[in-house]
C-alpha atoms as a PDB file:
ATOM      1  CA  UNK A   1      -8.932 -44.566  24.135  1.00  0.00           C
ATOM      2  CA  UNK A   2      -5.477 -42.249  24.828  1.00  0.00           C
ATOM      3  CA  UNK A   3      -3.554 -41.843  21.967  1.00  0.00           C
ATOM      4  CA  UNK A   4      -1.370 -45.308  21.954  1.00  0.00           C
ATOM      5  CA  UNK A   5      -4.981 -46.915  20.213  1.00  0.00           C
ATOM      6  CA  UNK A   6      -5.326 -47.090  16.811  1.00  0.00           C
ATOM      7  CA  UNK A   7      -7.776 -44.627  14.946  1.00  0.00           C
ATOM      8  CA  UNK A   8      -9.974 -47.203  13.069  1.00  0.00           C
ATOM      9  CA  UNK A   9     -10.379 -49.240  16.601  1.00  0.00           C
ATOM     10  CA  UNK A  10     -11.397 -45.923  18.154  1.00  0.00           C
ATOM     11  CA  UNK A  11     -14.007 -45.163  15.592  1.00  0.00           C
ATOM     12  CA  UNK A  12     -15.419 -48.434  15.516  1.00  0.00           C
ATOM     13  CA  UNK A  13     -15.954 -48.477  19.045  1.00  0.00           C
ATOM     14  CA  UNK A  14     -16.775 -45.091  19.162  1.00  0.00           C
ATOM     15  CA  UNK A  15     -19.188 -45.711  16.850  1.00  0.00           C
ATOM     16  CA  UNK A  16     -21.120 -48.805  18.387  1.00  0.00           C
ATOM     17  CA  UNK A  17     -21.289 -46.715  21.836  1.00  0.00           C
ATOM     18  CA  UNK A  18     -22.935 -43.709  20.049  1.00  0.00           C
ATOM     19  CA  UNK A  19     -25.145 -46.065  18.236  1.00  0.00           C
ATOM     20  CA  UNK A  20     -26.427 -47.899  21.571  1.00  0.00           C
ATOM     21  CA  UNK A  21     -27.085 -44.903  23.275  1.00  0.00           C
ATOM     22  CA  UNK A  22     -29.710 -43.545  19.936  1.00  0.00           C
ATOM     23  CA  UNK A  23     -27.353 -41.075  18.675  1.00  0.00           C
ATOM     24  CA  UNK A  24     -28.734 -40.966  15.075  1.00  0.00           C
ATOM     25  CA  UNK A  25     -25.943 -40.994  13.012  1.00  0.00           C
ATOM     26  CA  UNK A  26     -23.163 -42.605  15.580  1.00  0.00           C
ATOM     27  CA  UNK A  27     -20.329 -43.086  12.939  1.00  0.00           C
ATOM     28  CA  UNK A  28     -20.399 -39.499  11.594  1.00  0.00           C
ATOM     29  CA  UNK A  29     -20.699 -38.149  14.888  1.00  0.00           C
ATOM     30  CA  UNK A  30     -17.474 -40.118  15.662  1.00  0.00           C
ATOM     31  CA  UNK A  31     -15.464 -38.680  12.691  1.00  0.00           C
ATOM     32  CA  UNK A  32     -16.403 -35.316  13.388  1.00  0.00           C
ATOM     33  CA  UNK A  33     -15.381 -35.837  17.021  1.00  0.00           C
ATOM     34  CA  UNK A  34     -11.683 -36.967  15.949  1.00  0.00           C
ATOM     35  CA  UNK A  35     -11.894 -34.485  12.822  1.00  0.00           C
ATOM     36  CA  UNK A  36     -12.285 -32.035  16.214  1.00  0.00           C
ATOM     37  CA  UNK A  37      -9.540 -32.977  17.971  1.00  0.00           C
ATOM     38  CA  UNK A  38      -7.219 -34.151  15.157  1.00  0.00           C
ATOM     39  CA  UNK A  39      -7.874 -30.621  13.505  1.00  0.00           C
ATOM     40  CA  UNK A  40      -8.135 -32.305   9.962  1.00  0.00           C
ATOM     41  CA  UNK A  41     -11.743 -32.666   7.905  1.00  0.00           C
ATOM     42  CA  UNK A  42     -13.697 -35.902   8.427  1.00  0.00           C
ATOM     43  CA  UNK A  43     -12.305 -37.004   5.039  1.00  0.00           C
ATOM     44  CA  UNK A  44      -8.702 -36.763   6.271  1.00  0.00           C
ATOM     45  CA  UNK A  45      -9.726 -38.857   9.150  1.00  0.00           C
ATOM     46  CA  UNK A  46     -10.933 -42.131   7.025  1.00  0.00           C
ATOM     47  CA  UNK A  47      -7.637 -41.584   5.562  1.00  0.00           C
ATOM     48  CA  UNK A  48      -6.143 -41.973   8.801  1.00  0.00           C
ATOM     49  CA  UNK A  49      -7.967 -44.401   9.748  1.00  0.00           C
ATOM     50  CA  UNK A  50      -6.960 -46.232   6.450  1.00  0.00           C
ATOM     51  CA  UNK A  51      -3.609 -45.345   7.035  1.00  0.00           C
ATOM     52  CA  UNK A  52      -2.836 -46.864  10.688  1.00  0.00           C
ATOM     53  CA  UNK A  53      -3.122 -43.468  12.601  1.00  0.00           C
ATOM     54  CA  UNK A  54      -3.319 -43.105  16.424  1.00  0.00           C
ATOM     55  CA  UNK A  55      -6.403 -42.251  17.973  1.00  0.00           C
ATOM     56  CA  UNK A  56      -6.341 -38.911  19.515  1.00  0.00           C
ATOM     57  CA  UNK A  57      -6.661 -38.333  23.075  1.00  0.00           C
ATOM     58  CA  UNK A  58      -9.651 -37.110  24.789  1.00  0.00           C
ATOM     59  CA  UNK A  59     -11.558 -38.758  22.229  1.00  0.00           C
ATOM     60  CA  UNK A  60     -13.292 -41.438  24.721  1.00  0.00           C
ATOM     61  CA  UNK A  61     -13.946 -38.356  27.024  1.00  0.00           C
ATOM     62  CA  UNK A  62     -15.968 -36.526  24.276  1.00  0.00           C
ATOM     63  CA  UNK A  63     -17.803 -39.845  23.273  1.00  0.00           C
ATOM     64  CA  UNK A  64     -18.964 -40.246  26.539  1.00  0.00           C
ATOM     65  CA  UNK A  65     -20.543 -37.041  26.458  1.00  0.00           C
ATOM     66  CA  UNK A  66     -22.138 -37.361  22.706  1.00  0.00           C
ATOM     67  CA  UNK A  67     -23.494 -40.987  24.251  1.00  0.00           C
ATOM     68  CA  UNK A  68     -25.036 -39.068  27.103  1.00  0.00           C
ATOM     69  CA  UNK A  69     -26.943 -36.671  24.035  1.00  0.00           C
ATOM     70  CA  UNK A  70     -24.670 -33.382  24.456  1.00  0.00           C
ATOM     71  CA  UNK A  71     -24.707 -31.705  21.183  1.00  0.00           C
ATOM     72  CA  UNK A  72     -21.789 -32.468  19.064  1.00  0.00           C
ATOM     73  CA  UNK A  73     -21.916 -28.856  17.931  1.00  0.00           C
ATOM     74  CA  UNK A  74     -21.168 -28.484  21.760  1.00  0.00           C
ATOM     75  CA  UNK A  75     -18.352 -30.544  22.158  1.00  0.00           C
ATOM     76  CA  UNK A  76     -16.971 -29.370  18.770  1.00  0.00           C
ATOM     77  CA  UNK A  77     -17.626 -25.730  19.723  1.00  0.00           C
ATOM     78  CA  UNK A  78     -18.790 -24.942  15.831  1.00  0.00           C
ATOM     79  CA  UNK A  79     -22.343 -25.486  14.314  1.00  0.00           C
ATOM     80  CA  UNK A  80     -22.277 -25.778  10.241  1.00  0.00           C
ATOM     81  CA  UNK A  81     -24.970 -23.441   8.357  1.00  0.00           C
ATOM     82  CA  UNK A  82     -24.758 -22.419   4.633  1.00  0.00           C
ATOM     83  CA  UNK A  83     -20.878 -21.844   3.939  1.00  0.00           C
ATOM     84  CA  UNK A  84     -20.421 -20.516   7.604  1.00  0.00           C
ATOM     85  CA  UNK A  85     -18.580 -21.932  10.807  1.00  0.00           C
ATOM     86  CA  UNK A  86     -20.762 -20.353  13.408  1.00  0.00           C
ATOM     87  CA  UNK A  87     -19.448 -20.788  17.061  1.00  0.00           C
ATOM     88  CA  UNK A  88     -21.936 -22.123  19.678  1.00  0.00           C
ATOM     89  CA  UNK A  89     -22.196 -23.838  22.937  1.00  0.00           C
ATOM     90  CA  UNK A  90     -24.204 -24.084  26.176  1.00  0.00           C
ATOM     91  CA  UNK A  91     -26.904 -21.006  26.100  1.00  0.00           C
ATOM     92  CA  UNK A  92     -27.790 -20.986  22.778  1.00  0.00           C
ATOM     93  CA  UNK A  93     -29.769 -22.699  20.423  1.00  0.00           C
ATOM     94  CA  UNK A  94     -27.783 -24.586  17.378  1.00  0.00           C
ATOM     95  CA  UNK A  95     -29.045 -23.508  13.886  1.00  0.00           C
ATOM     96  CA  UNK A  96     -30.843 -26.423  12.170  1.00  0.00           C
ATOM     97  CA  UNK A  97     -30.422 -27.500   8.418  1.00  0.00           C
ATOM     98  CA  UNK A  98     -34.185 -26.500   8.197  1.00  0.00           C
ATOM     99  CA  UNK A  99     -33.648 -22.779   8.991  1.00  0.00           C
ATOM    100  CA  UNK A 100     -31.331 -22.237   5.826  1.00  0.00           C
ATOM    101  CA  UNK A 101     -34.942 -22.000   4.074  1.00  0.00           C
ATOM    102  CA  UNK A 102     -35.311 -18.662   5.829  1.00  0.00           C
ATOM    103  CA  UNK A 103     -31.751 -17.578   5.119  1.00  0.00           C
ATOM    104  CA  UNK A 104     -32.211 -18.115   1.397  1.00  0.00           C
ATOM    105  CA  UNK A 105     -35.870 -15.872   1.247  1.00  0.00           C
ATOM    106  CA  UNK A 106     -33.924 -13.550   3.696  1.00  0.00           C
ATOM    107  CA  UNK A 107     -30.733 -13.414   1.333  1.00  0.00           C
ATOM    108  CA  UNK A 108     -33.090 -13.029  -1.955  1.00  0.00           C
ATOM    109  CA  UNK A 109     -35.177 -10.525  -0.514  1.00  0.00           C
ATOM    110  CA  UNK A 110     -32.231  -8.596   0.094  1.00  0.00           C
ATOM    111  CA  UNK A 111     -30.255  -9.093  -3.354  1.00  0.00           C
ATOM    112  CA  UNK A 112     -33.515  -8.032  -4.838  1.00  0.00           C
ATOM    113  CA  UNK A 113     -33.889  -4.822  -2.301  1.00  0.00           C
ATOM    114  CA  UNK A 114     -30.294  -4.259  -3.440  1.00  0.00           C
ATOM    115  CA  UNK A 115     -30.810  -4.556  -7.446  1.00  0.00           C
ATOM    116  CA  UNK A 116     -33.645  -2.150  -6.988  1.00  0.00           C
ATOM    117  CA  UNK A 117     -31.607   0.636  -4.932  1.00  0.00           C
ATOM    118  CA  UNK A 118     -28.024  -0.220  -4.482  1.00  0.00           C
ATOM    119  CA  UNK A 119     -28.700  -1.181  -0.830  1.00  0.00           C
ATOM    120  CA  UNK A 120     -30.714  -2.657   1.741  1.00  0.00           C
ATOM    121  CA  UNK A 121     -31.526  -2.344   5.649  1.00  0.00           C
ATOM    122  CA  UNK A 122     -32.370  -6.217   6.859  1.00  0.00           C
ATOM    123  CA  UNK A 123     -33.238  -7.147  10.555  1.00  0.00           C
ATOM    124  CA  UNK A 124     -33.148 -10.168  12.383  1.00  0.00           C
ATOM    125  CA  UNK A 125     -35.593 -10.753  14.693  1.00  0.00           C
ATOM    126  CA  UNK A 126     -34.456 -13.150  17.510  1.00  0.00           C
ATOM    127  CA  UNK A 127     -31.522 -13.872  15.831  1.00  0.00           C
ATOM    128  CA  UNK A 128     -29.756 -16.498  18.396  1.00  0.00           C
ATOM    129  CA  UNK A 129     -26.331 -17.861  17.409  1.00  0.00           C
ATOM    130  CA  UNK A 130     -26.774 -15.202  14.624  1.00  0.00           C
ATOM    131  CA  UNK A 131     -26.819 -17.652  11.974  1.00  0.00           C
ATOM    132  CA  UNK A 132     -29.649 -15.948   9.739  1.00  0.00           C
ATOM    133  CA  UNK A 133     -27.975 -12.790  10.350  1.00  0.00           C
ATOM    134  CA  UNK A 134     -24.601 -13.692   9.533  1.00  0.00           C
ATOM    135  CA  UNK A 135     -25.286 -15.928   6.049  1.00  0.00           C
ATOM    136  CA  UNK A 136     -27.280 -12.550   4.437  1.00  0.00           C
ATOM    137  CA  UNK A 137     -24.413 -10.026   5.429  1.00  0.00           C
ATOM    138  CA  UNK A 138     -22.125 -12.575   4.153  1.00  0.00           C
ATOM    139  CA  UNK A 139     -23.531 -13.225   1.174  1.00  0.00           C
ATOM    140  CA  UNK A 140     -25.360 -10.255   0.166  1.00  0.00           C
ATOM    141  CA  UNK A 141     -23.015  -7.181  -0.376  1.00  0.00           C
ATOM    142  CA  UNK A 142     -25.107  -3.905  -0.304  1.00  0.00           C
ATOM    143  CA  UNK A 143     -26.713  -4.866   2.982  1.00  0.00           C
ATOM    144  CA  UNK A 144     -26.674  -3.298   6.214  1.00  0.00           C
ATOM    145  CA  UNK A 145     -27.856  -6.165   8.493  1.00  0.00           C
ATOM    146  CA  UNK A 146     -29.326  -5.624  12.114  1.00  0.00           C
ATOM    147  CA  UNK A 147     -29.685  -8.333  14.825  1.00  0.00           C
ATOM    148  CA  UNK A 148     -31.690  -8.415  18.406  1.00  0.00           C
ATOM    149  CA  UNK A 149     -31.714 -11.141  21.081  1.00  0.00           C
ATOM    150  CA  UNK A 150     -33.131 -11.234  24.256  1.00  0.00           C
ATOM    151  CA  UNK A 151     -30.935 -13.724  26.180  1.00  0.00           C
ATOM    152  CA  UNK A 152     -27.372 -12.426  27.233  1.00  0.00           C
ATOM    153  CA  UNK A 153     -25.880 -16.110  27.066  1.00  0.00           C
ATOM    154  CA  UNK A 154     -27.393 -16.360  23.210  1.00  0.00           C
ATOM    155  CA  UNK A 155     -25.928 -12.794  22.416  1.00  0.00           C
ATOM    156  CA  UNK A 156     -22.825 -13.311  23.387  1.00  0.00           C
ATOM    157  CA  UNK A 157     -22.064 -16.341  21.486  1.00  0.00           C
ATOM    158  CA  UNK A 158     -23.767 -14.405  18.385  1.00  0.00           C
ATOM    159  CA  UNK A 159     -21.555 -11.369  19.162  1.00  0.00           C
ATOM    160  CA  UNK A 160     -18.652 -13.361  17.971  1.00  0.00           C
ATOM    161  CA  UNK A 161     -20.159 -14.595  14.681  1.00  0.00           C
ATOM    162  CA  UNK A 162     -21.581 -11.263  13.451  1.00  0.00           C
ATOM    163  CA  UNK A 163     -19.272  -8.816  14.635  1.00  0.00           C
ATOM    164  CA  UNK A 164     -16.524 -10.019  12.109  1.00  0.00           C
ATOM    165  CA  UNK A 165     -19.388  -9.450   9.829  1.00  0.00           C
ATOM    166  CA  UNK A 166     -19.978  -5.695   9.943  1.00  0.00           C
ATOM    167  CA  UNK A 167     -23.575  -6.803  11.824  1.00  0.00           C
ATOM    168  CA  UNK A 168     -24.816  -4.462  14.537  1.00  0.00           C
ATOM    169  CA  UNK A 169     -26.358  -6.675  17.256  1.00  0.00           C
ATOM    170  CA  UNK A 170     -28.803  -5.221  20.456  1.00  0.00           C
ATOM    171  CA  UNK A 171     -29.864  -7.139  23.309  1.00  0.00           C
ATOM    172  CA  UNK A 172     -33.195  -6.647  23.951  1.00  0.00           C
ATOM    173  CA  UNK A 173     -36.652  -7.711  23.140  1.00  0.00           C
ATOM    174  CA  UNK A 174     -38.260  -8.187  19.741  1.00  0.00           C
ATOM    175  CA  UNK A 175     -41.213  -6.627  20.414  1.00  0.00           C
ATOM    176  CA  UNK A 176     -40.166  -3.072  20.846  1.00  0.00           C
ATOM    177  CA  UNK A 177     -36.474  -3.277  19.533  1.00  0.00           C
ATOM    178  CA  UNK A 178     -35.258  -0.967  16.489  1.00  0.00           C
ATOM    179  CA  UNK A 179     -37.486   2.169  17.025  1.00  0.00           C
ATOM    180  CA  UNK A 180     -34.910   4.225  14.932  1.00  0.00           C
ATOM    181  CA  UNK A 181     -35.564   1.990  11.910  1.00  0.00           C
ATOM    182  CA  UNK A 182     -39.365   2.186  11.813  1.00  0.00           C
ATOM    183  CA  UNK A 183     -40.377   2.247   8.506  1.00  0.00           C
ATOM    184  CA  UNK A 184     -37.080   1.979   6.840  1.00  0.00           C
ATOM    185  CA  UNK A 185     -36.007  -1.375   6.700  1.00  0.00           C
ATOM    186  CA  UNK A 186     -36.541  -3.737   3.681  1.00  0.00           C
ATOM    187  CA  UNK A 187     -36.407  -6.964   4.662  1.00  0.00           C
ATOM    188  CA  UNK A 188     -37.080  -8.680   8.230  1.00  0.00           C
ATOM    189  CA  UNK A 189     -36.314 -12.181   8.713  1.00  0.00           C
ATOM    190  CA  UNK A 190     -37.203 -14.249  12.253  1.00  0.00           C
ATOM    191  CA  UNK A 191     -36.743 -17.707  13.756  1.00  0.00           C
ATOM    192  CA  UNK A 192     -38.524 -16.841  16.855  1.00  0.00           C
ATOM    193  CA  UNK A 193     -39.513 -19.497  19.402  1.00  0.00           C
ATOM    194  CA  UNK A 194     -42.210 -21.116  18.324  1.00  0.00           C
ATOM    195  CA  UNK A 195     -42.693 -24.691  20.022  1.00  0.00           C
ATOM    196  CA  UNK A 196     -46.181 -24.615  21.449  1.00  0.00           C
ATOM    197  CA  UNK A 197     -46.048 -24.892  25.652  1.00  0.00           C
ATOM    198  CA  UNK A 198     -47.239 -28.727  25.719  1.00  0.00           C
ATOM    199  CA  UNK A 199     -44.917 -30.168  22.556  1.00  0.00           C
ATOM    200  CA  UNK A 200     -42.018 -30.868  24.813  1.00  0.00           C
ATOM    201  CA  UNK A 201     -39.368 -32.098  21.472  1.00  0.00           C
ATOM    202  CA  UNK A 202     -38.515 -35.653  21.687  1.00  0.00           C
ATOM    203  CA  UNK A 203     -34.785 -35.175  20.931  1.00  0.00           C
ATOM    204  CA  UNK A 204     -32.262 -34.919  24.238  1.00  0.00           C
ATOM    205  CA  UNK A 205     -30.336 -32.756  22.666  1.00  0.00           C
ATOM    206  CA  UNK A 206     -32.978 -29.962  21.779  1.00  0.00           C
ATOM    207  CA  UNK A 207     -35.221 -30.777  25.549  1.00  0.00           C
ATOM    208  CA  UNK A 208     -32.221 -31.091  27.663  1.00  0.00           C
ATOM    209  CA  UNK A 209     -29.489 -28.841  25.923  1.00  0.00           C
ATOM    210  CA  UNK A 210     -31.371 -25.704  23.862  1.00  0.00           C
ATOM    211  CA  UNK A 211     -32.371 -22.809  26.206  1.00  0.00           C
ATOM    212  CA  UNK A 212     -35.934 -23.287  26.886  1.00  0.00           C
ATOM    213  CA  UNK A 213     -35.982 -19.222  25.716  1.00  0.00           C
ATOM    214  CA  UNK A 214     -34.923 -19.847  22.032  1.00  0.00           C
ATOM    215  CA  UNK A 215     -37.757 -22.756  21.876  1.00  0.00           C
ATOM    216  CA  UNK A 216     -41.283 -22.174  23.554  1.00  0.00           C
ATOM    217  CA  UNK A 217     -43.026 -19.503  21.804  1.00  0.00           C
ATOM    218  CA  UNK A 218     -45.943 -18.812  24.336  1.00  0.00           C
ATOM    219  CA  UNK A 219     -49.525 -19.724  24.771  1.00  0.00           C
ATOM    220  CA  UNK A 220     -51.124 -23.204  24.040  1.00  0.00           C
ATOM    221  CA  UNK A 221     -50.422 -22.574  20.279  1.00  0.00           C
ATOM    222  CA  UNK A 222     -47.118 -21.370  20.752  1.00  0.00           C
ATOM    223  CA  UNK A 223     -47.938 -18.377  18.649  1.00  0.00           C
ATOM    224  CA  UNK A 224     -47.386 -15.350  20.887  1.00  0.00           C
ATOM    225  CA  UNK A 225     -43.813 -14.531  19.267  1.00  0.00           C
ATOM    226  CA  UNK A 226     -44.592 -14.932  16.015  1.00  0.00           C
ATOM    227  CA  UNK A 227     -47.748 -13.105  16.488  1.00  0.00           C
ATOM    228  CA  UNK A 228     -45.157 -10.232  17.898  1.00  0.00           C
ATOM    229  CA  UNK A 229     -42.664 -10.550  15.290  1.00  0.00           C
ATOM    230  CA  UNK A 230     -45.492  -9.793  12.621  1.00  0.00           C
ATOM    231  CA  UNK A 231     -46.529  -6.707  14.060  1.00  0.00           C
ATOM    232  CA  UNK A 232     -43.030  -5.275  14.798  1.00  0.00           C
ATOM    233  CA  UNK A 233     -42.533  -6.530  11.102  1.00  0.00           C
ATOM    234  CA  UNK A 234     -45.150  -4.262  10.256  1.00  0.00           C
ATOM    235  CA  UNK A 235     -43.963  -1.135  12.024  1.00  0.00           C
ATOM    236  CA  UNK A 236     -40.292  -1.497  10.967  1.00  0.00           C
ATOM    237  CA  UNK A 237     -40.538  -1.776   7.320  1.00  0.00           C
ATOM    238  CA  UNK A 238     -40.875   0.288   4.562  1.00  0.00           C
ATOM    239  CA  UNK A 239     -44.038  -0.237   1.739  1.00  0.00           C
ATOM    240  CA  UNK A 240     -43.067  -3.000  -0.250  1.00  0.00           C
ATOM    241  CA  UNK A 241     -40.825  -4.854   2.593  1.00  0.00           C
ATOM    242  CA  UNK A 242     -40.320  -8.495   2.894  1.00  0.00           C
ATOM    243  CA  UNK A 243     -41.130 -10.390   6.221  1.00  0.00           C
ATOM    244  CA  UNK A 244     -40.106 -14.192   6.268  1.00  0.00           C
ATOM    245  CA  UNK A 245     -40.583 -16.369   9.397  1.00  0.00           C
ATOM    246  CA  UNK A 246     -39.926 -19.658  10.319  1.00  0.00           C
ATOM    247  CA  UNK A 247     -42.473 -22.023  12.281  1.00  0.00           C
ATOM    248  CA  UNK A 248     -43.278 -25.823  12.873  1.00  0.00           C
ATOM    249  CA  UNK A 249     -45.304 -27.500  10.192  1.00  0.00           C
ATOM    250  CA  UNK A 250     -48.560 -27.221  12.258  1.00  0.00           C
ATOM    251  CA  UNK A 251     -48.153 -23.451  12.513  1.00  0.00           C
ATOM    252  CA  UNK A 252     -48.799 -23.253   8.369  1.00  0.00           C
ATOM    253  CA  UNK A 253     -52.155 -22.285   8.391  1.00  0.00           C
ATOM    254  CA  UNK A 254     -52.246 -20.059  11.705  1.00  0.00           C
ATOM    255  CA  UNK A 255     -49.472 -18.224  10.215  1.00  0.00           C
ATOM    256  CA  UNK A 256     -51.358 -17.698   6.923  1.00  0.00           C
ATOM    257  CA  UNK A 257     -53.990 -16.523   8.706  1.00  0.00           C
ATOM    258  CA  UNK A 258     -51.818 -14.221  10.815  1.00  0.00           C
ATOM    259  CA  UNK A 259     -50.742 -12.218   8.003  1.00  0.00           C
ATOM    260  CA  UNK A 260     -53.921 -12.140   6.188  1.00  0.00           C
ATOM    261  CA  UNK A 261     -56.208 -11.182   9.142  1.00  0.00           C
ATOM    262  CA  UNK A 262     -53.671  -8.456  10.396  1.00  0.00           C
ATOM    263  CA  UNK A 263     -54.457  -5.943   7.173  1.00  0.00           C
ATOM    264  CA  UNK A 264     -51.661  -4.757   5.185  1.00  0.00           C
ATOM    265  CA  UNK A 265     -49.857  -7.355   3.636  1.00  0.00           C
ATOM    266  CA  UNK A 266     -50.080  -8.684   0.501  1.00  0.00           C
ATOM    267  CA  UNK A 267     -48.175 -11.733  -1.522  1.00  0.00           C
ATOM    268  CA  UNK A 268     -48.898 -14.176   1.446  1.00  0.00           C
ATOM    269  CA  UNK A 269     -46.982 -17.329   0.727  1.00  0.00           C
ATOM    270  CA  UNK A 270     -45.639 -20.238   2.530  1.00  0.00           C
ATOM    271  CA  UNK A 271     -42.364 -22.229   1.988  1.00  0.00           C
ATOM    272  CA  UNK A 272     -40.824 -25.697   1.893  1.00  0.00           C
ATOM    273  CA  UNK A 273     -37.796 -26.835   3.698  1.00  0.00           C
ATOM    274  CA  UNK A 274     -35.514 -29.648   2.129  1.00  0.00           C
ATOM    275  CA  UNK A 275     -37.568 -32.239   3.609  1.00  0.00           C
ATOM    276  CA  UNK A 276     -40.571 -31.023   2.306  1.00  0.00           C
ATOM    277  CA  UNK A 277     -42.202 -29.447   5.059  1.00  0.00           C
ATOM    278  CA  UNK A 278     -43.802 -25.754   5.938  1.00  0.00           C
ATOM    279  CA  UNK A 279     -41.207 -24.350   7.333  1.00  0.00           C
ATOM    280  CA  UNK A 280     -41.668 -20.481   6.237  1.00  0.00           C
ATOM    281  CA  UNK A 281     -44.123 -17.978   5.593  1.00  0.00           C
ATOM    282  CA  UNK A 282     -43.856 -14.619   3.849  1.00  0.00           C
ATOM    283  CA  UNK A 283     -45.104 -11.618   3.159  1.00  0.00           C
ATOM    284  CA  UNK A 284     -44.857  -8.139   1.609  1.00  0.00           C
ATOM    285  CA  UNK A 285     -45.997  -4.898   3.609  1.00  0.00           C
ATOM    286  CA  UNK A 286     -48.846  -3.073   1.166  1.00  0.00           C
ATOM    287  CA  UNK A 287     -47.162   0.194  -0.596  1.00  0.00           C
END
């Protein structure tokens, strides 16, 4: 499009390519892509638009990659979660609206751990772009906010949000990470992989683009991480700890049952997302 075309050309256009290839929302994807480049919000760039403004350049280039189902929150380098702009690209999976249902039980859990004590040790369990991780230590003074990940690629990009942050971050696997903290951490939050091995997702951008290690969580029921993150749960907190972890919809009752049939939890409850779905279930370790 180069810069000498105008902005409201570019957008339409933009727009009607995104839309033909099934991008889902084609003309917001456009803004954001020329909010990206232009440097300005998406707002300022209807007002452009309004206004006459040149198109910027590269903007066709970065199109043609959201038509061929590239994340936008790759091409834009930033992924939007809660109040934060978390950094992200190829290795690691982008945070989803639905996962701020786990940041809020994680971040109440720990404002409740801190009103009771003056402080509180949280953990995140497979913690990715760091998103979960990051919105609790940012929004929860009193905490002191751990992180693991098994994939280099993911930890690196999560490196850079929670460092800032004050949060310590290990590489390593969920299973047997945080020795030194068992039995004295409050609250433990997960998103663990949790697509079962046959569900392949539908979108492009979550088959083609996330790391196949942030979504599959083992076994025909995809319940071999989440099985893994209750029992380190179990061993890392203290009597009266909060576990919260995400899953698909279809994983409602099995992680109901998980909880219940492992002994020594109590308050079992699951948790809507915005769209109405199971999304979380939690639990408090017996005192």
């Amino acid at each position: 499009m180069g810069t000498t075309a105008e902005l409201s050309a570019a957008l339409h256009a933009a727009t009607a390519r995104l839309a033909a290839a099934g991008v889902p929302s084609p003309r917001v994807d456009a803004e954001l892509l020329a909010a990206h480049l232009l440097d300005v919000s998406r707002g300022r760039v209807g007002a452009m638009a309004l206004a006459g403004a040149d198109a910027p350049a590269g903007l066709d280039e970065l199109v043609a990659e959201r038509a061929r189902r590239a994340p936008l929150q790759h091409l834009t380098g930033v992924a939007h979660f809660r109040h934060l702009d978390l950094k992200v690209g190829p290795g690691v999976f982008v945070p989803r609206p639905e996962t701020e249902t786990l940041a809020q039980l994680g971040i109440d859990a720990a404002r409740a751990a801190v009103a009771a004590s003056g402080t509180a040790t949280v953990v995140d369990l497979g913690t990715g772009s760091g998103a979960v991780a990051a919105a609790i230590a940012s929004e929860v003074p009193g905490t002191t906010v751990y992180a693991v990940e098994l994939s280099e690629h993911a930890a690196a990009w999560a490196e850079r949000n929670l460092s800032p942050l004050g949060v310590e971050l290990r590489v390593g696997d969920l299973r047997d990470a945080f020795a030194d903290l068992d039995g004295r951490v409050d609250v433990v939050v997960s998103n663990p992989p949790y697509i079962p091995a046959g569900a392949v997702p539908n979108e492009p951008e979550v088959r083609d683009h996330d790391p196949e290690l942030a979504l599959y969580g083992g076994g025909a029921d995809g319940m071999e991480l989440p099985r893994a993150v209750e029992s380190t749960a179990r061993r890392l907190l203290v009597p009266g700890g909060y576990a919260a972890i995400e899953h698909a919809e279809v994983q409602e009752r099995a992680m109901r049952a998980l909880f219940e049939q492992a002994g020594g939890w109590g308050d079992v409850a699951g948790h809507l997302d915005l769209t109405e779905r199971a999304r979380c279930t939690s639990a408090r370790l017996s005192g």
